[in-house]
Protein backbone atom coordinates (compact mmCIF):
# COMPACT_ATOMS: atom_id res chain seq x y z
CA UNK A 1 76.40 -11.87 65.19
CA UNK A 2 73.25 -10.42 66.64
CA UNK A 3 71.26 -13.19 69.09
CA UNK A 4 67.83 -13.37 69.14
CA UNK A 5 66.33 -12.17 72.57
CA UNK A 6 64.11 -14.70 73.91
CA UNK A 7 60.51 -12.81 73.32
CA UNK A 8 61.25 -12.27 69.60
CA UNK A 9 61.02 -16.33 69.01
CA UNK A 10 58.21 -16.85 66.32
CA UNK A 11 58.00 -12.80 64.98
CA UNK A 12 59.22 -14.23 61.38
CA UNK A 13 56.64 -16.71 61.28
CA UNK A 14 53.71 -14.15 62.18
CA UNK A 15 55.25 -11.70 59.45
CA UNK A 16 55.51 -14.90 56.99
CA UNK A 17 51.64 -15.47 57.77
CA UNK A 18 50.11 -12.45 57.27
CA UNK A 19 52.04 -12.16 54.05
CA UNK A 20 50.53 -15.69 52.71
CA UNK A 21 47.03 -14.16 54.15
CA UNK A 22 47.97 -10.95 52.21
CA UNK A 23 48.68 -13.00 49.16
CA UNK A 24 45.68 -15.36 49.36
CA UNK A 25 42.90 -12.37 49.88
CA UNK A 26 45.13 -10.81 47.01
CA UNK A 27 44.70 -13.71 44.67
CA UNK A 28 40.90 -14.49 45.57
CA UNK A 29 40.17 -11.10 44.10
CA UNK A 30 41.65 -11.05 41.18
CA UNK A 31 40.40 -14.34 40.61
CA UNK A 32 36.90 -13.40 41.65
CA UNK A 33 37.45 -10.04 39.36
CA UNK A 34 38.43 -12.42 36.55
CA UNK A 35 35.68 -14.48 37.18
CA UNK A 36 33.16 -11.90 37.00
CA UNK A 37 34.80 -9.79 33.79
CA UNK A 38 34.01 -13.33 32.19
CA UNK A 39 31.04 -14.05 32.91
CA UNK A 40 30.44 -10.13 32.01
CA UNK A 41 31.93 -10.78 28.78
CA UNK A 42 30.13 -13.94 27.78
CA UNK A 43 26.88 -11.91 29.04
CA UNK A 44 27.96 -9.79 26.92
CA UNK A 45 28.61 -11.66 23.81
CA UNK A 46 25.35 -13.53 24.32
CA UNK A 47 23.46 -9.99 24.28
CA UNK A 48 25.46 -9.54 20.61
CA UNK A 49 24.45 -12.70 19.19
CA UNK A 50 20.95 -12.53 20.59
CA UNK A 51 20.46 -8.90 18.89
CA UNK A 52 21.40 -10.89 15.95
CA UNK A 53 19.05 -13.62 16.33
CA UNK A 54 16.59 -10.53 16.54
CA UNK A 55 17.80 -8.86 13.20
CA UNK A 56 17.68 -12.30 11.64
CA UNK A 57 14.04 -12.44 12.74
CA UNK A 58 13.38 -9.17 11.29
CA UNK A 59 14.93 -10.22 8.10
CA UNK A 60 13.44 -13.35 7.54
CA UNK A 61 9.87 -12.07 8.55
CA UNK A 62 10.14 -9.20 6.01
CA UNK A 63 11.80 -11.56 3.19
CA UNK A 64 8.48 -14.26 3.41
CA UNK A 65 6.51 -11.23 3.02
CA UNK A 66 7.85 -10.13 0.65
CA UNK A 67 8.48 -13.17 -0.86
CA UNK A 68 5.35 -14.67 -0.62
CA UNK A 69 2.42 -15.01 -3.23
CA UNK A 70 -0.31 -15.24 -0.67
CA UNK A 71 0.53 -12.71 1.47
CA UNK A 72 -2.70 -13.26 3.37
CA UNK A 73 -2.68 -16.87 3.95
CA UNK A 74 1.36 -16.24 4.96
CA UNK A 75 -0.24 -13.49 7.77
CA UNK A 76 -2.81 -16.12 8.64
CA UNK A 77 -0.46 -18.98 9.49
CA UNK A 78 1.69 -15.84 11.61
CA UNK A 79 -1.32 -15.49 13.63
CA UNK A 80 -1.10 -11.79 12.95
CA UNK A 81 -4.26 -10.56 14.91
CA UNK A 82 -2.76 -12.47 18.40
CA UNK A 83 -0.02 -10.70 19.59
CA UNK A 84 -0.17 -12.95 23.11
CA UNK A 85 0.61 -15.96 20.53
CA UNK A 86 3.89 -17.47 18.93
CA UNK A 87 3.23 -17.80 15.61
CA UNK A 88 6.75 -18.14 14.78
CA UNK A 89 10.01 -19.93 16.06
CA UNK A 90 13.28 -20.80 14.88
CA UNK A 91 15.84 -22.26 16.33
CA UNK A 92 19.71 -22.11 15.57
CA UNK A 93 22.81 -23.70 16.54
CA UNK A 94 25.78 -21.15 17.69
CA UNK A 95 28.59 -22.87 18.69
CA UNK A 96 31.56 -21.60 20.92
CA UNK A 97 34.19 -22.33 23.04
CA UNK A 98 32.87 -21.42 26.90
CA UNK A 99 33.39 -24.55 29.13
CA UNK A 100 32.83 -26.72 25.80
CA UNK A 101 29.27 -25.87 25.84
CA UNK A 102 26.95 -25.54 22.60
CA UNK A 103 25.16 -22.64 22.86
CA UNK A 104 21.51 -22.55 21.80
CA UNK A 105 19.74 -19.85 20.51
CA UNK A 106 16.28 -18.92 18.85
CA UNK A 107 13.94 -15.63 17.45
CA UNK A 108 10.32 -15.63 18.02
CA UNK A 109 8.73 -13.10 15.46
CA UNK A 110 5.54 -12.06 15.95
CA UNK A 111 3.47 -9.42 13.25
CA UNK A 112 -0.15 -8.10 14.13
CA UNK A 113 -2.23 -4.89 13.48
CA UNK A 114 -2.53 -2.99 16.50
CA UNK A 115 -5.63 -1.39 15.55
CA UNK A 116 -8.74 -3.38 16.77
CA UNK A 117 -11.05 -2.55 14.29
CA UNK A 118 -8.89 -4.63 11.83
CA UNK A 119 -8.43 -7.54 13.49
CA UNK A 120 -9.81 -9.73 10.88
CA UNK A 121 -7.79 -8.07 7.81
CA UNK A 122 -4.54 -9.55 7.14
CA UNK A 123 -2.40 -6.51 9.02
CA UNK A 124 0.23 -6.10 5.51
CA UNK A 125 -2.37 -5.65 3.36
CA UNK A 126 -3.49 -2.60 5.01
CA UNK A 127 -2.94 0.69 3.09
CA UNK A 128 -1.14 3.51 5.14
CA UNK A 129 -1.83 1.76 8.64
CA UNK A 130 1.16 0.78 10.98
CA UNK A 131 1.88 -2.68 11.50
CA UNK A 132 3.98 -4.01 14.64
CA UNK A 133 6.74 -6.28 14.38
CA UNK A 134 8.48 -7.65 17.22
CA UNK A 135 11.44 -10.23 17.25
CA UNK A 136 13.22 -11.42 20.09
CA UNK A 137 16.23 -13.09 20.21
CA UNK A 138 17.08 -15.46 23.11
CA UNK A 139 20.47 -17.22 23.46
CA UNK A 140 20.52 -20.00 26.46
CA UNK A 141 23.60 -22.74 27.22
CA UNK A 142 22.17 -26.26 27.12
CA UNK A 143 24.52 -26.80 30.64
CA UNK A 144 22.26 -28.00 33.59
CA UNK A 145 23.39 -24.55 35.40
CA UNK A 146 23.69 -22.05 32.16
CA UNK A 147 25.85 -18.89 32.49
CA UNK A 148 24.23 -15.56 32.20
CA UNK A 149 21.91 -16.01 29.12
CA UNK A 150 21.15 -12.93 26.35
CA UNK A 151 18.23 -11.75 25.34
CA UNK A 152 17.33 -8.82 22.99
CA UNK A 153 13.71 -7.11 21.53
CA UNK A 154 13.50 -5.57 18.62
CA UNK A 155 10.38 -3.46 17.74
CA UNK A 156 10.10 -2.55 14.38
CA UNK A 157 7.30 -1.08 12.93
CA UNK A 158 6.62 -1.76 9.10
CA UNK A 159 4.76 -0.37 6.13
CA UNK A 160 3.76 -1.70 2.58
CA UNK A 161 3.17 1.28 0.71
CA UNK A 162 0.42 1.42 -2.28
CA UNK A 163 1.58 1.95 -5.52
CA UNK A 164 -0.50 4.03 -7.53
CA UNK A 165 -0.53 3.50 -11.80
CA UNK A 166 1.01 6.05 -13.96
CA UNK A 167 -2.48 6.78 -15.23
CA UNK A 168 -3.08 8.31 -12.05
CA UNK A 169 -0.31 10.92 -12.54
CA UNK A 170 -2.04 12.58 -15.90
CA UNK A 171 -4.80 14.51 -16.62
CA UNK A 172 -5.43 12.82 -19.30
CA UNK A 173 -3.96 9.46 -20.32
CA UNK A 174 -5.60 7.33 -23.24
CA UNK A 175 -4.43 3.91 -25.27
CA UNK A 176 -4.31 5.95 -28.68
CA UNK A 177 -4.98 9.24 -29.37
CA UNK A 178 -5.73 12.64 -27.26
CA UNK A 179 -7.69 15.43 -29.32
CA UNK A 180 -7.95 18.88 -27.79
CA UNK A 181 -10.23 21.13 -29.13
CA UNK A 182 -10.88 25.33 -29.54
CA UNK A 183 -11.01 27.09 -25.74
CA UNK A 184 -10.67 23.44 -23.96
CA UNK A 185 -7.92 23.62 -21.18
CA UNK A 186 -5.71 20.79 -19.66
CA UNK A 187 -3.93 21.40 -16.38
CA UNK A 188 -1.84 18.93 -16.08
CA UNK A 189 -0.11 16.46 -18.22
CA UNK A 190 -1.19 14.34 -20.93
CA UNK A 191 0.36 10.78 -21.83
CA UNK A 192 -0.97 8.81 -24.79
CA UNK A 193 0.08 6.23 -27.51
CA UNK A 194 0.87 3.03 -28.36
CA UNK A 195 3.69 3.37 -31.23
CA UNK A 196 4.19 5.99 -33.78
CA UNK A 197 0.77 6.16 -35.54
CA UNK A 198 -1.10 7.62 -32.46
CA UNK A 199 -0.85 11.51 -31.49
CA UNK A 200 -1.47 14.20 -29.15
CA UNK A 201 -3.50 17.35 -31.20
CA UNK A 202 -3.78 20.15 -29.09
CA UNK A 203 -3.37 22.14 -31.98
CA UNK A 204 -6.86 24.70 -31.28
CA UNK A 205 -6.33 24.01 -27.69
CA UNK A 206 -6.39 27.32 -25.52
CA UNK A 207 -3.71 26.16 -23.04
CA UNK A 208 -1.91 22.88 -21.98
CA UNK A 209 -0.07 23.51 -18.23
CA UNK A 210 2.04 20.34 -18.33
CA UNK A 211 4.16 18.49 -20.19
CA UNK A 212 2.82 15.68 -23.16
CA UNK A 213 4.22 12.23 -24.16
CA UNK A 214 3.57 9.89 -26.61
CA UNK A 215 5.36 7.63 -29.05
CA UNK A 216 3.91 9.16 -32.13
CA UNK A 217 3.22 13.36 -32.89
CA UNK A 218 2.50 16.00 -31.32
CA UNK A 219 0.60 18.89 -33.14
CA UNK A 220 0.90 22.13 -31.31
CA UNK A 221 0.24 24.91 -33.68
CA UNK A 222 -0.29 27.61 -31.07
CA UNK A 223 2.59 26.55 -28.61
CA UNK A 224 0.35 26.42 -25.71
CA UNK A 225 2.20 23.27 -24.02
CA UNK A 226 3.86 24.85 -20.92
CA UNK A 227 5.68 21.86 -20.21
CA UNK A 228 8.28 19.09 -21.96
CA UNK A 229 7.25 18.31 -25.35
CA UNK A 230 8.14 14.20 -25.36
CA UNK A 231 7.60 12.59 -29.00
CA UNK A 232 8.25 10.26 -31.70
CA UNK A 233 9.98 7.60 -29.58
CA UNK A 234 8.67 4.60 -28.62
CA UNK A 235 9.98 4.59 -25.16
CA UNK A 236 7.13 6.69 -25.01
CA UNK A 237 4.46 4.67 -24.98
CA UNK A 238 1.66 4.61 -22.11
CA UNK A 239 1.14 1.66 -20.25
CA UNK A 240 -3.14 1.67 -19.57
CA UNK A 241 -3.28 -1.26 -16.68
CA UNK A 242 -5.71 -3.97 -16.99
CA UNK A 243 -8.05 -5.27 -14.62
CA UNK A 244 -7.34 -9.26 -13.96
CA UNK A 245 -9.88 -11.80 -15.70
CA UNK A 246 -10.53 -12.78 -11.67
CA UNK A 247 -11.92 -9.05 -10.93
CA UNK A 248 -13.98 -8.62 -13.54
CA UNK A 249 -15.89 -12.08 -13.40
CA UNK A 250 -16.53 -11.12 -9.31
CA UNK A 251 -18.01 -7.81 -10.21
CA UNK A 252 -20.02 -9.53 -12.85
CA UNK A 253 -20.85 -13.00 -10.97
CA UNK A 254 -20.40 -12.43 -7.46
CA UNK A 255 -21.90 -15.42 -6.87
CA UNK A 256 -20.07 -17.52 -8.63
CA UNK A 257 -16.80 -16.88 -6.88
CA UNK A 258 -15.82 -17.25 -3.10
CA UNK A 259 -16.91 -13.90 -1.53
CA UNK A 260 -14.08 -14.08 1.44
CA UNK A 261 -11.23 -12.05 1.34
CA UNK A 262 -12.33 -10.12 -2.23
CA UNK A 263 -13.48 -7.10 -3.90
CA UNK A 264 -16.94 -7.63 -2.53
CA UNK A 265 -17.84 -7.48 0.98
CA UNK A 266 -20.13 -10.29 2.63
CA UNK A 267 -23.20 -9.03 1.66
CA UNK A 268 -24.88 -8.25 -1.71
CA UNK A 269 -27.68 -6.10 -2.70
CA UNK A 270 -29.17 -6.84 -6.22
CA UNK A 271 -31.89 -5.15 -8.06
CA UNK A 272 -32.71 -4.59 -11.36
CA UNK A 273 -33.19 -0.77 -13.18
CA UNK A 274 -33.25 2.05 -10.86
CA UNK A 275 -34.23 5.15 -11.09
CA UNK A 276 -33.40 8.04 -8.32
CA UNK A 277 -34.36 11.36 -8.01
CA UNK A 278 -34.15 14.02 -5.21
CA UNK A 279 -33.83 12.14 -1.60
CA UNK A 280 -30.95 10.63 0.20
CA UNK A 281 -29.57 7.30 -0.06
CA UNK A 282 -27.12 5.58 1.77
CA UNK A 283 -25.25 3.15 -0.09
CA UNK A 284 -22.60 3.06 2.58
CA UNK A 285 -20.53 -0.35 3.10
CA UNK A 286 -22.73 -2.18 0.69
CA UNK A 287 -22.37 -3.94 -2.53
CA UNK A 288 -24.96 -3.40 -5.29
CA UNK A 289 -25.52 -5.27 -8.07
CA UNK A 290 -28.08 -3.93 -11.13
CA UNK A 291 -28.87 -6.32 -13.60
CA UNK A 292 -30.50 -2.89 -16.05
CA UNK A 293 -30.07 1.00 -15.39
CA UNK A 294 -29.12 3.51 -13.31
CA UNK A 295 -30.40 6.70 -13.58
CA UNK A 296 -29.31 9.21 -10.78
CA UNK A 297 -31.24 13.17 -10.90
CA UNK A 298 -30.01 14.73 -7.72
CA UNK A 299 -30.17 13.73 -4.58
CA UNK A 300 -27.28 12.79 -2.07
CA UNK A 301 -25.55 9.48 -1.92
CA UNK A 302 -23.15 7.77 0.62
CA UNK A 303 -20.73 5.52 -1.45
CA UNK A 304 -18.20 5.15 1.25
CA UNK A 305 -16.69 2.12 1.24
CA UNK A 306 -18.85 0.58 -1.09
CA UNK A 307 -18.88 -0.76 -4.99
CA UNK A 308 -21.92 -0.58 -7.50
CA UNK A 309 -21.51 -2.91 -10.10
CA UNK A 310 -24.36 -1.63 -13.32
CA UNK A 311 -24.85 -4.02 -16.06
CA UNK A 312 -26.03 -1.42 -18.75
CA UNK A 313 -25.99 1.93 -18.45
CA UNK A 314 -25.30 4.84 -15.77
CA UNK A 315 -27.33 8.53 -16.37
CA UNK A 316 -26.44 11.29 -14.06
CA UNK A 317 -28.03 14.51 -14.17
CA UNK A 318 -29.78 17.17 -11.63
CA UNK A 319 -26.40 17.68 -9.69
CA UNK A 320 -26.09 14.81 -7.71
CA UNK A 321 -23.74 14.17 -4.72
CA UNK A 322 -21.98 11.81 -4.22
CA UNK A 323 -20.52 11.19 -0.50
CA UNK A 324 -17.42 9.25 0.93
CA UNK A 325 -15.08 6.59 -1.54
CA UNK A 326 -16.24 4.24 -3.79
CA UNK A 327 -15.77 2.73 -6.96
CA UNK A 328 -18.70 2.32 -9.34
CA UNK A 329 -18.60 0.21 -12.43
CA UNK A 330 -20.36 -0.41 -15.24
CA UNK A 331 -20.01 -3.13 -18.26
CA UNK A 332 -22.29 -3.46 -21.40
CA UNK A 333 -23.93 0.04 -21.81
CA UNK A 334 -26.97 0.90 -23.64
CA UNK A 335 -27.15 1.06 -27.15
CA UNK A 336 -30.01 3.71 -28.72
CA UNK A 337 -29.85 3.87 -32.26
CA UNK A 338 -26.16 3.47 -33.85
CA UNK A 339 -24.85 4.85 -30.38
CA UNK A 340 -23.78 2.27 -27.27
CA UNK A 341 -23.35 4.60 -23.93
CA UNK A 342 -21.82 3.83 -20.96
CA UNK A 343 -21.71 6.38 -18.87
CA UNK A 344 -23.64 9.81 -19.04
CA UNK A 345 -22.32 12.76 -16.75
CA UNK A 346 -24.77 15.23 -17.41
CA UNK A 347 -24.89 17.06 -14.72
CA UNK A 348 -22.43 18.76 -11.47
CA UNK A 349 -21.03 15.96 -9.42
CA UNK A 350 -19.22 16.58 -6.19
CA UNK A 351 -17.88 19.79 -7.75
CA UNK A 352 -16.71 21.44 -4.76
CA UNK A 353 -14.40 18.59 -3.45
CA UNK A 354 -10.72 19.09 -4.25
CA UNK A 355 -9.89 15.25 -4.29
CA UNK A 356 -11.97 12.93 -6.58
CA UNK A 357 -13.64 10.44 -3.97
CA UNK A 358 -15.68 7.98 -6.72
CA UNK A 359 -13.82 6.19 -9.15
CA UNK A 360 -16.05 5.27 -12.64
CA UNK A 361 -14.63 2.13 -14.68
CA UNK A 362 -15.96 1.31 -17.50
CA UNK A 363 -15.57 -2.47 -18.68
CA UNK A 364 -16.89 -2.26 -21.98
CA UNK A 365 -16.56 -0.41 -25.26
CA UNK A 366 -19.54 2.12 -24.76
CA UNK A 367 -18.82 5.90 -24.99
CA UNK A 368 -18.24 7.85 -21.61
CA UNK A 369 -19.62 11.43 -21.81
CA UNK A 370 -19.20 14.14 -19.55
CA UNK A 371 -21.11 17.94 -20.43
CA UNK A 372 -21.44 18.35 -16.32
CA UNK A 373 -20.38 22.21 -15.46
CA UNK A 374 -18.34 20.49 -12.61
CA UNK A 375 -17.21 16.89 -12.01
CA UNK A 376 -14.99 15.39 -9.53
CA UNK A 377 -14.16 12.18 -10.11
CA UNK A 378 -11.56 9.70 -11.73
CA UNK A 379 -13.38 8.77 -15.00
CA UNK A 380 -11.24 5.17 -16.30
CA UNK A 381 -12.65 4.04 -19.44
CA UNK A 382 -10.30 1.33 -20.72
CA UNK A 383 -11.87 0.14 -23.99
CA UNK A 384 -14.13 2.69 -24.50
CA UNK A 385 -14.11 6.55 -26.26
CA UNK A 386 -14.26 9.36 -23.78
CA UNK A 387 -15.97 13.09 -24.36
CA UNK A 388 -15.96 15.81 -23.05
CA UNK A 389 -18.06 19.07 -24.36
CA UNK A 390 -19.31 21.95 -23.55
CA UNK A 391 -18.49 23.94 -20.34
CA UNK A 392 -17.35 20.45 -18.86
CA UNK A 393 -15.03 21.08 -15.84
CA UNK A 394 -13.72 17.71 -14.68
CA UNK A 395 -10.98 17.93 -11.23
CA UNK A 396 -9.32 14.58 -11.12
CA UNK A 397 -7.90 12.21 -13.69
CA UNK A 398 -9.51 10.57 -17.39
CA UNK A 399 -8.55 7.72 -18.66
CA UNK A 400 -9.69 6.22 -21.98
CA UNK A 401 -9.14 4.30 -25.28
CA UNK A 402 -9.49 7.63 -27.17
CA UNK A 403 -10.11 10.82 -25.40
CA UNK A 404 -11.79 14.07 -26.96
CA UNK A 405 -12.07 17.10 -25.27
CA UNK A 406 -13.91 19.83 -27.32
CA UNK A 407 -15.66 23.55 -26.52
CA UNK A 408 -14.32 25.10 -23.57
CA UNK A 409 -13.92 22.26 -21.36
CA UNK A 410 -11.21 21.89 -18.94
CA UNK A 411 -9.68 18.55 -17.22
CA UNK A 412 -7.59 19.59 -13.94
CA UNK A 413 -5.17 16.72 -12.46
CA UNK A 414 -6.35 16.07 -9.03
CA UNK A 415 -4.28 12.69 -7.24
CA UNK A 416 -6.77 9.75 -6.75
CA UNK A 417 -6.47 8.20 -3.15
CA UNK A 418 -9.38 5.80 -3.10
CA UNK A 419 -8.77 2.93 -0.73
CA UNK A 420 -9.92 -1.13 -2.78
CA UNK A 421 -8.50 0.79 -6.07
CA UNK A 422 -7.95 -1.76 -8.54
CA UNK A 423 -5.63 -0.11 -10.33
CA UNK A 424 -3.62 0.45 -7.15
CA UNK A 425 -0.49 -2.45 -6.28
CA UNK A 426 1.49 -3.17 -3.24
CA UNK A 427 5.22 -1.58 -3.00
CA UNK A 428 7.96 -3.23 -1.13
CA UNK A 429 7.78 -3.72 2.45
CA UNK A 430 9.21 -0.87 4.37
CA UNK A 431 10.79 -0.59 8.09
CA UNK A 432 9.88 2.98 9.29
CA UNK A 433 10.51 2.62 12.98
CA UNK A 434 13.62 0.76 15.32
CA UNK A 435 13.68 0.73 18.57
CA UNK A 436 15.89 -1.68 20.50
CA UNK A 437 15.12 -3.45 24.35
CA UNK A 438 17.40 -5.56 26.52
């Protein structure tokens, strides 16, 4: 048996200690490690549900958008045109298991137009002009000393696309019939017909470079129709959009109905008949009402942004121009003899634009004729007859009840982009950019 010298007394219990030191330091850090990968998981798991606390925002944001009849008072009570406010908060309950805790958590959605010259407009309705969405997501414990909280920003941005009517994708589209006559020329298609007893004749036509559609007949004796020859089915049959009973009774009383938020703009310019010829006008941003005539020879005219409402009759003759987007409209027409007239397109208008820039709607039943060498315009007559003769070249779309194109005239599709286009509706709300923060 081996004796233990004198000067070795106490060397086990040194070698015992720094083992327990060993084992302590050892067990503070993986406690400390285990500690920290927790609260890096819950950190983490409260980033997860506050992304979807964000999505949620998102989604419920776009759904009472879309959902909603009034989209503008809905923007309104968002506070749209604010992005510094809060026009929005939820709050939900999440509930899990950390320390026993209920974990509280809430989106803030906020929706604006970032472009200041639109501050006023309700940001959705605005046609091809990016809207902002943001949505945060926040997820807090209600404990008086909360672990690591989450917190996520999502920054969408969203469109609502205008829908344009399926009138605007012919060259010619009328309620009954369409007849072509000798040397006239249609590029584009036509669509026409209410059931079986209405036809397309383009029998003496020189050329049709489209396809044709209607529920009734078509009569092509020369078998100039380039395109699909659609017929006798009533699947077939057009559908020529009306104008709402609202509309109509603004353009015709504007002061009868609430001017905010409509057709018309704040200010109205009324007069009586008119005549113009030669000069320059600037009709820009205005509303005009004539109780009479207008009667247009030459001249230049800025109708951006505007809307001319004419009680009787339009004349236009002497190659006017006509400058920037607007709608003009006119209602009873003038009747002379056993003939009621609408509109008169006598002479060139706008003839060397490629686009149509003025839209002409016609209210009533008077006829709408058009013997100009070159017209671009959309020409919707939606109760009325519409003619075209002579050397008439018209770039853009015609619309009307009947439609007769005879001589060598020629109609050439050209899409109609005019922004406050009646005929125009709102497509579903659209999310073309993502971008995620933490």
């Amino acid at each position: 048996m081996k004796l233990i010298k004198e000067n070795e007394r106490g060397s086990i219990l040194i070698t015992v200690l720094v083992l327990v030191v060993v084992s302590v330091l050892i067990m503070g850090a993986g406690i400390s490690y285990f500690t920290m990968g927790e609260k890096r998981f819950y950190s983490h798991a409260r980033r997860i549900q506050a992304l979807n606390l964000a999505e949620a925002g998102i989604d419920y944001t776009t759904e009472e958008l879309f959902n909603s009849e009034d989209i503008e008072a809905l923007i309104n009570s968002f506070k749209g045109s604010n992005p510094s406010a809060t026009p929005f908060t939820q709050t939900f309950q999440l509930t899990g298991n950390t320390t026993n805790q209920t974990i509280k958590g809430k989106f803030i959605t906020r929706i604006w137009n970032p472009d200041p010259n639109h501050d006023k407009e309700p940001p959705i309705m605005l046609e091809a002009n990016e809207n902002i969405l943001i949505s945060k997501g926040q997820v807090l414990s209600s404990s008086e000393e909360p672990l690591p909280y989450g917190e996520k920003t999502i920054y969408s941005v969203i469109k609502r696309p205008m829908l344009a009517s399926e009138i605007f994708e012919n060259a010619v589209s009328s309620k009954y019939n369409v007849t072509l006559g000798s040397s006239s020329k249609i590029k584009g298609n036509i669509h026409s017909g209410q059931d079986s007893s209405n036809y397309i004749d383009v029998s003496t036509s020189d050329s049709v470079d489209g396809s044709v559609k209607t529920p009734g007949n078509v009569y092509d004796n020369k078998n100039k129709i380039t395109g699909e020859i659609l017929e006798n089915d009533p699947g077939y049959a057009i559908n020529i959009p009306s104008l709402s009973e609202d509309l109509i009774n603004l353009w015709r009383n504007p002061d009868s109905i609430d001017k905010d938020g409509t057709k018309f703009f704040d200010e109205i310019y009324y007069d009586v008949s008119k005549k113009f010829t030669g000069g320059s006008i600037n009709w820009e941003d205005k509303n005009i009402y004539y109780s009479g005539e207008l009667e247009i020879t030459g001249g230049t005219f800025n109708l951006n942004n505007s809307i001319i409402y004419v009680k009787k009759g339009i004349k236009l003759s002497g190659n006017p121009t006509f400058i920037g987007t607007g709608i003009v409209v006119v209602d009873e027409g003038v009747i002379k003899g056993n003939k009621n007239t609408a509109l008169n397109i006598a002479g060139t208008l706008n003839k060397d634009n490629d686009k149509p820039s003025i839209e002409f709607i016609n209210l009533g039943t008077g006829l709408t004729t058009i013997t100009g060498n070159g017209v671009t315009a959309a020409v919707i007559s939606l109760n009325g007859e519409v003619s075209l003769t002579g050397s008439a070249y018209v770039k853009g779309v015609i619309v009307g009840k009947n439609v007769t194109v005879q001589g060598n005239a020629t109609i050439e599709h050209k899409a109609v982009e005019i922004p406050g286009d009646p005929f125009t509706s709102l497509g579903p709300i659209q999310i073309t950019k993502w971008i995620e923060y933490f």
